[in-house]
Protein backbone atom coordinates (compact mmCIF):
# COMPACT_ATOMS: atom_id res chain seq x y z
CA UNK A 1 36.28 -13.64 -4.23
CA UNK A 2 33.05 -15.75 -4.82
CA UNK A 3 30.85 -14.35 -7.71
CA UNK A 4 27.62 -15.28 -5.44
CA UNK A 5 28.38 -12.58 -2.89
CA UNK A 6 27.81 -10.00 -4.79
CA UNK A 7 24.50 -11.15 -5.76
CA UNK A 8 23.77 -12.12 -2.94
CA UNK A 9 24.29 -8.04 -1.77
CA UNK A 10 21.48 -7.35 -5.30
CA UNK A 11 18.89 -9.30 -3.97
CA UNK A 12 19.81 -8.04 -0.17
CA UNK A 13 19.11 -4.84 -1.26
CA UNK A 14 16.35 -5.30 -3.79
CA UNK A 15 14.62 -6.87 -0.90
CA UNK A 16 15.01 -3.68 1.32
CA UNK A 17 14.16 -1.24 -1.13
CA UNK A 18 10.94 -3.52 -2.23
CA UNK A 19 10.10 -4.21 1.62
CA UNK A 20 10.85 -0.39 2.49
CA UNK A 21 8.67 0.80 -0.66
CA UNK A 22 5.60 -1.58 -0.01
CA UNK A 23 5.86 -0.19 3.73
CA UNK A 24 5.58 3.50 3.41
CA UNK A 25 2.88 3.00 0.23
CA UNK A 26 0.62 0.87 2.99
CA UNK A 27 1.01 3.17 5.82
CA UNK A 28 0.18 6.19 2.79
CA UNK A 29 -2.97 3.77 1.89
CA UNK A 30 -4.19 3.40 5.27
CA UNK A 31 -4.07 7.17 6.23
CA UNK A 32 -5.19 8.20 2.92
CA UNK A 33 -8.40 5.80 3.84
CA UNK A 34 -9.16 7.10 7.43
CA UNK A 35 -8.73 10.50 6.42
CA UNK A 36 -10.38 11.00 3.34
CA UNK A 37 -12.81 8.42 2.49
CA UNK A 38 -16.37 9.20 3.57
CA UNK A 39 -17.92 7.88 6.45
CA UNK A 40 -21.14 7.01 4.43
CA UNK A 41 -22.01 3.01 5.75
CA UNK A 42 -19.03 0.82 6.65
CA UNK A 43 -16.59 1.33 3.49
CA UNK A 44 -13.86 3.29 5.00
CA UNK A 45 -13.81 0.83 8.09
CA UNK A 46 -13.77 -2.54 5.47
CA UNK A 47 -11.37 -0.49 3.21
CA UNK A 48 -9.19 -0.10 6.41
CA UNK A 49 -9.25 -4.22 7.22
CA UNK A 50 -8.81 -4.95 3.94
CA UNK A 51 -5.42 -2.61 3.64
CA UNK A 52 -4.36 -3.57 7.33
CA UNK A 53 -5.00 -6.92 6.97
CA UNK A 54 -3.27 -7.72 3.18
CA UNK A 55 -0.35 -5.15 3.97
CA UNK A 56 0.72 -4.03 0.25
CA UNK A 57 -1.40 -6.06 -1.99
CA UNK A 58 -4.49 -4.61 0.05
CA UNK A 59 -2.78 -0.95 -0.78
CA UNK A 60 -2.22 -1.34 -4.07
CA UNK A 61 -5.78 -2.37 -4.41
CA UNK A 62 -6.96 0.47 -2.94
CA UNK A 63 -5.00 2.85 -4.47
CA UNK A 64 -5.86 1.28 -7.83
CA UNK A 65 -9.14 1.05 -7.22
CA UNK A 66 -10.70 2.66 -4.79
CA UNK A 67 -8.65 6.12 -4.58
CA UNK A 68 -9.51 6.63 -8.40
CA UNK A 69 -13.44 5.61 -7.91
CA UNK A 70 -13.19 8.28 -4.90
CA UNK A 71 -11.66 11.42 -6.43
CA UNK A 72 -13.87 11.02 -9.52
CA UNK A 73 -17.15 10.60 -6.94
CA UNK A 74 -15.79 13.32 -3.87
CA UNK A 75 -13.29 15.19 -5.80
CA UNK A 76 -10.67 14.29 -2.68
């Protein structure tokens, strides 16, 4: 038995879980945005492109970010 296969399996499944994880904390992100970020000028709608648009880098952003800056502001 080759010693690459089963490291090849690690990194198989380290991808999934990573890919699965980023996943499910953008489509939180996104309905996290549309449902709770006022609708005061166009910042939920350019909060919304930026998350669609940069999948889980624009997530973690927000959540980061703009989900702190929001509770502290709105208290949601």
């Amino acid at each position: 038995m080759s010693t690459t296969l089963p490291i090849f399996i690690l990194f198989l499944v380290l991808g999934l879980v990573l890919g699965l994880g980023g996943t499910i904390l953008w489509i939180w992100m996104i309905v996290d945005c549309a449902t709770k970020e006022p609708s005061n000028g166009n910042d939920k709608l350019i909060w919304i492109v930026i998350i669609v648009l940069t999948h889980w880098v624009g997530a973690l952003i927000y959540l980061l970010v703009r989900r702190p800056q929001r509770i502290a502001m709105y208290g949601q």
